[in-house]
PDB file of N, CA and C in Angstrom:
ATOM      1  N   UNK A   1       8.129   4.742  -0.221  1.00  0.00           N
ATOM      2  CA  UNK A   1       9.450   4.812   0.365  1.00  0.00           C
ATOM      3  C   UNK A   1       9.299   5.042   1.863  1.00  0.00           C
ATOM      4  N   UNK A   2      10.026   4.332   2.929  1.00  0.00           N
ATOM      5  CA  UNK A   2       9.810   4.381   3.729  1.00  0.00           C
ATOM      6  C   UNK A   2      10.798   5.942   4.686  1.00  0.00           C
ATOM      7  N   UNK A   3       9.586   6.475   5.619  1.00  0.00           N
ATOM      8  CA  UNK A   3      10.112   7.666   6.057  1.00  0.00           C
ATOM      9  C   UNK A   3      11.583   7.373   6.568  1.00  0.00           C
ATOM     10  N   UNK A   4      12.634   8.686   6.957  1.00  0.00           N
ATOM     11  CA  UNK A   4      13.322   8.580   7.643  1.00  0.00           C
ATOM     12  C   UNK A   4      13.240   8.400   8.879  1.00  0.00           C
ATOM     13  N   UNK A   5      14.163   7.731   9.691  1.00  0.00           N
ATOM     14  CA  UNK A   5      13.758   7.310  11.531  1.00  0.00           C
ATOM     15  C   UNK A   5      12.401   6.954  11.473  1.00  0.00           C
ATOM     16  N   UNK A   6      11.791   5.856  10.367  1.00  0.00           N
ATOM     17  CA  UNK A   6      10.878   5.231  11.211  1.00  0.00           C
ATOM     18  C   UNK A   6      10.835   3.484  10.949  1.00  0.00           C
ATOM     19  N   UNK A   7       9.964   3.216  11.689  1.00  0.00           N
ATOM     20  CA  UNK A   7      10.099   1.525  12.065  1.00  0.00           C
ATOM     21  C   UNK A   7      10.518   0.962  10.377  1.00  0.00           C
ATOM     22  N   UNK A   8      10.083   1.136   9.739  1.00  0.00           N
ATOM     23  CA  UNK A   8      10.148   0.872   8.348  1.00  0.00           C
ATOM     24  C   UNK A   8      11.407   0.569   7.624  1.00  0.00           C
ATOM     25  N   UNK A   9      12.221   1.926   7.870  1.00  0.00           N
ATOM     26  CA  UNK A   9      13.142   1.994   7.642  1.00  0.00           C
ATOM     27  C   UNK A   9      14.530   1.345   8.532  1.00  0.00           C
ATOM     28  N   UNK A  10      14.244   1.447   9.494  1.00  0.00           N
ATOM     29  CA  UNK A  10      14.900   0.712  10.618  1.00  0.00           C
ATOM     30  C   UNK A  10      15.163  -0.715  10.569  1.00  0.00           C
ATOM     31  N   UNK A  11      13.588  -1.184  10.225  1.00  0.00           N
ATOM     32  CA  UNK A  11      13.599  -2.493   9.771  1.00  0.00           C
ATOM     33  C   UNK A  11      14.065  -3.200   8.199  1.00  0.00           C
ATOM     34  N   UNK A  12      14.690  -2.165   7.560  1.00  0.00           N
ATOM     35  CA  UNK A  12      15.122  -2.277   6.020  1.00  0.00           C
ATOM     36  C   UNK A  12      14.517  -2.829   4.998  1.00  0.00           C
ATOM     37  N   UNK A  13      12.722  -2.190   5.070  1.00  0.00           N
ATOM     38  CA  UNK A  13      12.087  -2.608   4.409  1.00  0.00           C
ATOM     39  C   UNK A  13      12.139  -0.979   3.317  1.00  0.00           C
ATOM     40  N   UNK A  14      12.197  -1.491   1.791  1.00  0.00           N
ATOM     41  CA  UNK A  14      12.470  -0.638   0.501  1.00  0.00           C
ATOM     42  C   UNK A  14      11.458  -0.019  -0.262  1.00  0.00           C
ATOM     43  N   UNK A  15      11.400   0.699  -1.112  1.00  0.00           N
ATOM     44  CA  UNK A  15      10.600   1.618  -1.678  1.00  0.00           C
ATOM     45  C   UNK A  15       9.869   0.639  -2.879  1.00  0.00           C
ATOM     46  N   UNK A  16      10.172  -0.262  -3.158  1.00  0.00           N
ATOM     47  CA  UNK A  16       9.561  -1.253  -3.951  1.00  0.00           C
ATOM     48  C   UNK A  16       8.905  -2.724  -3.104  1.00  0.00           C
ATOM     49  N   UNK A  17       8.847  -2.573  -1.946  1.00  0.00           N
ATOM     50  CA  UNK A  17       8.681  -3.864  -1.145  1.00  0.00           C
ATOM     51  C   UNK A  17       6.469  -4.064  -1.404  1.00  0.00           C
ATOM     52  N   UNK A  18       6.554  -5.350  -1.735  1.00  0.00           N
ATOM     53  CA  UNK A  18       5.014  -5.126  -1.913  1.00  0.00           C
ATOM     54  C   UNK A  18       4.750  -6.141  -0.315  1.00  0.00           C
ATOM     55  N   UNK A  19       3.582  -5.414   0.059  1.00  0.00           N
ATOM     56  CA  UNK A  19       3.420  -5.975   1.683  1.00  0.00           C
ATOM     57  C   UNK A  19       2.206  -6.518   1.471  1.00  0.00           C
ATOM     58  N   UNK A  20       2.475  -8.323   1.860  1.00  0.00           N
ATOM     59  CA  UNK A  20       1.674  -9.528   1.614  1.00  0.00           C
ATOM     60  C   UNK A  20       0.808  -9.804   3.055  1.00  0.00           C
ATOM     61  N   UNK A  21       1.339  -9.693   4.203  1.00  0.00           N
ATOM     62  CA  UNK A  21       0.692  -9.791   5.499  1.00  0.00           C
ATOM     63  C   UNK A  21       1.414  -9.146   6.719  1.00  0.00           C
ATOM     64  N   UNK A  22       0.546  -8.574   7.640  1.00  0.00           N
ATOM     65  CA  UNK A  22       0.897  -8.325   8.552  1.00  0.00           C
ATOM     66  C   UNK A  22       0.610  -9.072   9.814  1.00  0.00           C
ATOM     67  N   UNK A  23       1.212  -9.390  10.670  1.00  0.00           N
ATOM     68  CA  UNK A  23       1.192 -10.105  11.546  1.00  0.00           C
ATOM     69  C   UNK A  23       0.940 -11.789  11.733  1.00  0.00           C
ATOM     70  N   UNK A  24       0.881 -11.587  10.365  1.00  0.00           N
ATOM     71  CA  UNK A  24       0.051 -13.413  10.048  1.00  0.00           C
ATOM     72  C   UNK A  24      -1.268 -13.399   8.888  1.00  0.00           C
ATOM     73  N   UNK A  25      -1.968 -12.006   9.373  1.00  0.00           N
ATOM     74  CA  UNK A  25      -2.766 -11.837   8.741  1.00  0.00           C
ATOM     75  C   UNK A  25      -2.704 -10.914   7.279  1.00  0.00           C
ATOM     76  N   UNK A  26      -3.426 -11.580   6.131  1.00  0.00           N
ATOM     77  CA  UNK A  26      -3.049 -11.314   4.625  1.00  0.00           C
ATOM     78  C   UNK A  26      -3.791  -9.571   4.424  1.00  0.00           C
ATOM     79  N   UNK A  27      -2.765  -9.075   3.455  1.00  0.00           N
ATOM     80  CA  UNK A  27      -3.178  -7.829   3.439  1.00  0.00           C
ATOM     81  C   UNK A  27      -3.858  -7.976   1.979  1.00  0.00           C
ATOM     82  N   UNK A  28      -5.298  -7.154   2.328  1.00  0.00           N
ATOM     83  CA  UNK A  28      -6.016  -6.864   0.574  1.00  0.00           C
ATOM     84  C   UNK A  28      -5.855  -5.601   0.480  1.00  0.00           C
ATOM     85  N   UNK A  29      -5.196  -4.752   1.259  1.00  0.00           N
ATOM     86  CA  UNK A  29      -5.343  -2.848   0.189  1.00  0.00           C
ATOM     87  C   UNK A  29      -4.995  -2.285   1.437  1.00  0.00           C
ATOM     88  N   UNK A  30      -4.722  -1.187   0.848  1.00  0.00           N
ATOM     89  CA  UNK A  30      -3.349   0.056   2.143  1.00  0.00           C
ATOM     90  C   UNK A  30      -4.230  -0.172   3.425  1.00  0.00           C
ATOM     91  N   UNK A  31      -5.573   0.248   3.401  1.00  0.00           N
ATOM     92  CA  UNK A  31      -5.952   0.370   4.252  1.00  0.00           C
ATOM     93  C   UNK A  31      -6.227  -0.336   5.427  1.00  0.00           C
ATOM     94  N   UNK A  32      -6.600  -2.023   4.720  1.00  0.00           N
ATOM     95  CA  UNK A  32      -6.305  -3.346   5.875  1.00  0.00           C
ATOM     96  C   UNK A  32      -5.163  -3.168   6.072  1.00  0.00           C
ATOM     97  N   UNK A  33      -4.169  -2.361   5.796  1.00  0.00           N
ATOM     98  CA  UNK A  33      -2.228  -3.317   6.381  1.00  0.00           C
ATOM     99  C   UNK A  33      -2.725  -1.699   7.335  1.00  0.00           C
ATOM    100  N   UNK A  34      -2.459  -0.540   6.787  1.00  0.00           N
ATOM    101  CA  UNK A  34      -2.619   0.236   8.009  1.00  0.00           C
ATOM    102  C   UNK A  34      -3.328   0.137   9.305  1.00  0.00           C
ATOM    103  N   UNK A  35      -4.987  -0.396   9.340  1.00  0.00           N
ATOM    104  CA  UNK A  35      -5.873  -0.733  10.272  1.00  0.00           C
ATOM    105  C   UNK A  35      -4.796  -2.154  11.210  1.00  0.00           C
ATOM    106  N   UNK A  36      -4.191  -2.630  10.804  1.00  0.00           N
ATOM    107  CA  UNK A  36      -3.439  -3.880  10.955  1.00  0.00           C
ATOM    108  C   UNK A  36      -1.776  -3.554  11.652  1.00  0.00           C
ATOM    109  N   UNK A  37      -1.505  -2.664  11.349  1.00  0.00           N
ATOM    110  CA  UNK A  37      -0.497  -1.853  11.899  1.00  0.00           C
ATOM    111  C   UNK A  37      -0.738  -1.328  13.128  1.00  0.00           C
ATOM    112  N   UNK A  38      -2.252  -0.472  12.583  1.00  0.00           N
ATOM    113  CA  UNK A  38      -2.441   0.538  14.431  1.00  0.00           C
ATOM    114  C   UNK A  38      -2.782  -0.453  15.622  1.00  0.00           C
ATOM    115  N   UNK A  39      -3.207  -1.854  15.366  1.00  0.00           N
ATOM    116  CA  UNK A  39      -3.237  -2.364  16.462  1.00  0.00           C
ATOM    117  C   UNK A  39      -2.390  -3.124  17.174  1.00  0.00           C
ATOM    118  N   UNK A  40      -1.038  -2.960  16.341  1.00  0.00           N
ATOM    119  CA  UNK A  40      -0.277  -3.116  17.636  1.00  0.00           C
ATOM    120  C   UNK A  40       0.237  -1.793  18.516  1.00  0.00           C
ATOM    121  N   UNK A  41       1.086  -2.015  19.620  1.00  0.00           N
ATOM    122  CA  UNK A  41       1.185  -1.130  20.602  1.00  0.00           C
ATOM    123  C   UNK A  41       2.878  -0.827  20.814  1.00  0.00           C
ATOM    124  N   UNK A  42       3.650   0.372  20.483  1.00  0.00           N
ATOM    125  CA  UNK A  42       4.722   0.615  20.454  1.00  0.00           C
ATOM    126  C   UNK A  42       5.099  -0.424  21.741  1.00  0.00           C
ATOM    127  N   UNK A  43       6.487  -0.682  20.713  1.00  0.00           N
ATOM    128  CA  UNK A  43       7.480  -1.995  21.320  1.00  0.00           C
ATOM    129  C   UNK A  43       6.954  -3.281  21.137  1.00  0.00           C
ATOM    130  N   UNK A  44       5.363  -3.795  20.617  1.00  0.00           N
ATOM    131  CA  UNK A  44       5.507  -4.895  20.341  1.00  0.00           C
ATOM    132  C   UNK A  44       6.568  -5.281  18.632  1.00  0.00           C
ATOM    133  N   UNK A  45       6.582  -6.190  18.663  1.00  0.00           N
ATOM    134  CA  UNK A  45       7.435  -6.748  17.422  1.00  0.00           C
ATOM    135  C   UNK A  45       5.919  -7.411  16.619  1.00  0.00           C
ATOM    136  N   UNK A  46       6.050  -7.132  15.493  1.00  0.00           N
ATOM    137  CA  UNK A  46       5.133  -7.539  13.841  1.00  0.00           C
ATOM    138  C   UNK A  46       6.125  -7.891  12.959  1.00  0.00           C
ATOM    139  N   UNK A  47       5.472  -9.083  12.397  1.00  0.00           N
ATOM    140  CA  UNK A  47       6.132  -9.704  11.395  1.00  0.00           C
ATOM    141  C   UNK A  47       5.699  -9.237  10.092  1.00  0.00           C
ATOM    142  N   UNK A  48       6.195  -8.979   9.290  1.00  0.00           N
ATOM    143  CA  UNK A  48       5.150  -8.087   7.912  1.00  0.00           C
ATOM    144  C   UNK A  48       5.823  -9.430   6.915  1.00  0.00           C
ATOM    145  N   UNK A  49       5.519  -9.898   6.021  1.00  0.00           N
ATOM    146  CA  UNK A  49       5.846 -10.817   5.195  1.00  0.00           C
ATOM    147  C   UNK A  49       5.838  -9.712   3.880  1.00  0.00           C
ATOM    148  N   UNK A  50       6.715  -9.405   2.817  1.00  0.00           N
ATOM    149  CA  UNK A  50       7.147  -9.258   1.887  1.00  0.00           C
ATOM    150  C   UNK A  50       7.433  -9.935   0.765  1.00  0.00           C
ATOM    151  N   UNK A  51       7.186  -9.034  -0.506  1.00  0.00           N
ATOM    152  CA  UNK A  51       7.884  -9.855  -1.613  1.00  0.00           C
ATOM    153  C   UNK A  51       9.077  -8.863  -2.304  1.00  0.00           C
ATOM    154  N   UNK A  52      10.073  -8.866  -2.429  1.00  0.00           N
ATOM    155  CA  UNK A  52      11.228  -8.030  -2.918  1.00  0.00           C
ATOM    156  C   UNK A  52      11.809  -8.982  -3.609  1.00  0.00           C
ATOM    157  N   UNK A  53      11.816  -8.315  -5.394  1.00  0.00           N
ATOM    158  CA  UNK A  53      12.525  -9.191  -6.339  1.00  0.00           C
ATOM    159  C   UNK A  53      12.200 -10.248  -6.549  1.00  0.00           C
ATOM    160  N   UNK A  54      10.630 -10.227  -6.255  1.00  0.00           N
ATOM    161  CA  UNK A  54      10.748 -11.817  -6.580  1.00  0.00           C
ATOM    162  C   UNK A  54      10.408 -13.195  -5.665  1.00  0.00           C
ATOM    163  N   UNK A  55      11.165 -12.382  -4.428  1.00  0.00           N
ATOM    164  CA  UNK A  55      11.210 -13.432  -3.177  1.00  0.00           C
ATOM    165  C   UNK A  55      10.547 -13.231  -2.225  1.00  0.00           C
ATOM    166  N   UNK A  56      10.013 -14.109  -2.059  1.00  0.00           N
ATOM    167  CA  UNK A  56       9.308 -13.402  -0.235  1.00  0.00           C
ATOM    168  C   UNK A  56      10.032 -13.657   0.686  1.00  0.00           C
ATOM    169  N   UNK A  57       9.992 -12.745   1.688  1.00  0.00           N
ATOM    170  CA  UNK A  57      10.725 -12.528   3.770  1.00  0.00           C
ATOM    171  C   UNK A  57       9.499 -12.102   3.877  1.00  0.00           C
ATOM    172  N   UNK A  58       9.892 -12.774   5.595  1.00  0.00           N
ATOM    173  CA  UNK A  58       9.817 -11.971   6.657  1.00  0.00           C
ATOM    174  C   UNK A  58      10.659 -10.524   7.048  1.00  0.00           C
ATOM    175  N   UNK A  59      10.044  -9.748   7.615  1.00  0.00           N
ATOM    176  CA  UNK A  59      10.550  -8.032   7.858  1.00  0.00           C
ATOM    177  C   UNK A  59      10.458  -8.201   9.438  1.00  0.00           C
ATOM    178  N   UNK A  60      11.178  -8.169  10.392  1.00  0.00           N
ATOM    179  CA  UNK A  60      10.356  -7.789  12.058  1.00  0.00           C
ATOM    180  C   UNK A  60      10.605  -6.512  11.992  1.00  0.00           C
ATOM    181  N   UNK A  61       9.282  -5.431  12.340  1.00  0.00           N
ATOM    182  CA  UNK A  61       9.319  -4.183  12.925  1.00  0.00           C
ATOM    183  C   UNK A  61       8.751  -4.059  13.754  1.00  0.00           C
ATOM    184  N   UNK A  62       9.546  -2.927  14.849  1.00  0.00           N
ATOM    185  CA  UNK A  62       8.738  -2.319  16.104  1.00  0.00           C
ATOM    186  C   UNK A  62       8.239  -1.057  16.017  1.00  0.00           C
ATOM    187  N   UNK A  63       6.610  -1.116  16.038  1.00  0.00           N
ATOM    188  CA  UNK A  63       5.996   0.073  15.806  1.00  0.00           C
ATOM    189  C   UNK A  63       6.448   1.590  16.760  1.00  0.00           C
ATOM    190  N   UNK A  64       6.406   2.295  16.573  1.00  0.00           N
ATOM    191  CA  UNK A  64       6.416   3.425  17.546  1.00  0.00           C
ATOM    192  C   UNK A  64       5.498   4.726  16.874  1.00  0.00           C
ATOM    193  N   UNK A  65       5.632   5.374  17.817  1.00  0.00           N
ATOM    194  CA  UNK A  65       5.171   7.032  17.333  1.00  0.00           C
ATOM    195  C   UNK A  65       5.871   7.266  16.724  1.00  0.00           C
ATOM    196  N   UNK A  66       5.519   8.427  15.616  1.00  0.00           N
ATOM    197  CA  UNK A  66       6.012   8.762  14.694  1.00  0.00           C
ATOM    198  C   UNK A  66       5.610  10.153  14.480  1.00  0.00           C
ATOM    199  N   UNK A  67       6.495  11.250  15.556  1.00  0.00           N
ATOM    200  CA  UNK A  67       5.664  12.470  15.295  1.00  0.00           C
ATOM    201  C   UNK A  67       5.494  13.262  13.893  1.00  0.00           C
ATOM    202  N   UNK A  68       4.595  13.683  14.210  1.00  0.00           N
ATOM    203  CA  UNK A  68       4.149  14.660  12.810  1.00  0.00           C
ATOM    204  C   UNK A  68       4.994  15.405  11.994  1.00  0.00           C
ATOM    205  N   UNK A  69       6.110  16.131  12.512  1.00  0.00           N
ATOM    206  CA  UNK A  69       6.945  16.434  12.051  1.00  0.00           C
ATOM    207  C   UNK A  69       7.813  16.112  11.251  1.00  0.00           C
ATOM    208  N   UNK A  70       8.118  14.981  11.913  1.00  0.00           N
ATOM    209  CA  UNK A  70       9.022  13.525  10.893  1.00  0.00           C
ATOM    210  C   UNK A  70       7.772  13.496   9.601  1.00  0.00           C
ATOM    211  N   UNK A  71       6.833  13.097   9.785  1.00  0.00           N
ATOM    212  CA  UNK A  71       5.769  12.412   9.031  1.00  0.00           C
ATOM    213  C   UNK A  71       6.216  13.238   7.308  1.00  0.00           C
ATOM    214  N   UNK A  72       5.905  14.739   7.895  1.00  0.00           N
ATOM    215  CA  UNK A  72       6.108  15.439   7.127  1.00  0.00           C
ATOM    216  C   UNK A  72       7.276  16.624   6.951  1.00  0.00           C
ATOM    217  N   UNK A  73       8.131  16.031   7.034  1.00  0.00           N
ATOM    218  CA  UNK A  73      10.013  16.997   6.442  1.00  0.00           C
ATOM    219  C   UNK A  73      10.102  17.866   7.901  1.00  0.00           C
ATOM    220  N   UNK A  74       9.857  18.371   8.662  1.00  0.00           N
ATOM    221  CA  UNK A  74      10.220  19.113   8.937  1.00  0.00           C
ATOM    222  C   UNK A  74      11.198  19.257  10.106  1.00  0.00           C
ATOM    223  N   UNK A  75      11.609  18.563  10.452  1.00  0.00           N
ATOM    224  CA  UNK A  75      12.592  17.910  11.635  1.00  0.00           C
ATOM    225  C   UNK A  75      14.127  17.395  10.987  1.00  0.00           C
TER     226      UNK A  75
END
């Protein structure tokens, strides 16, 4: 599920969304889409390709910081 106030959510991607590629490039496991995430640079735009229900989209999100606090409840 995607945090509150972050790119994720902003971008109205859902708690069931399975994430097929990032940027162009195909995701095999959390850890390629995360490594694939950190290299872009807050304010660029990433295209994440999705499948929800069935269907695949495109998602555009703009990465940002995401302080720790948010990360974890406490804000």
């Amino acid at each position: 599920m995607p945090l509150d106030k972050s790119p994720a959510k902003a971008a109205g991607l859902f708690k069931d969304d399975v994430l097929l590629s990032v940027g162009g490039t195909e995701v095999e496991d959390l850890l390629g889409a995360i490594n694939l995430v950190r290299k872009a640079k807050p304010g660029d735009e990433l295209t994440l390709r999705v499948r929800r229900a069935g269907k695949e989209m495109d998602v555009k999100v703009k990465p940002t910081i995401v302080p720790f606090a948010a990360m974890v409840g406490l804000e």
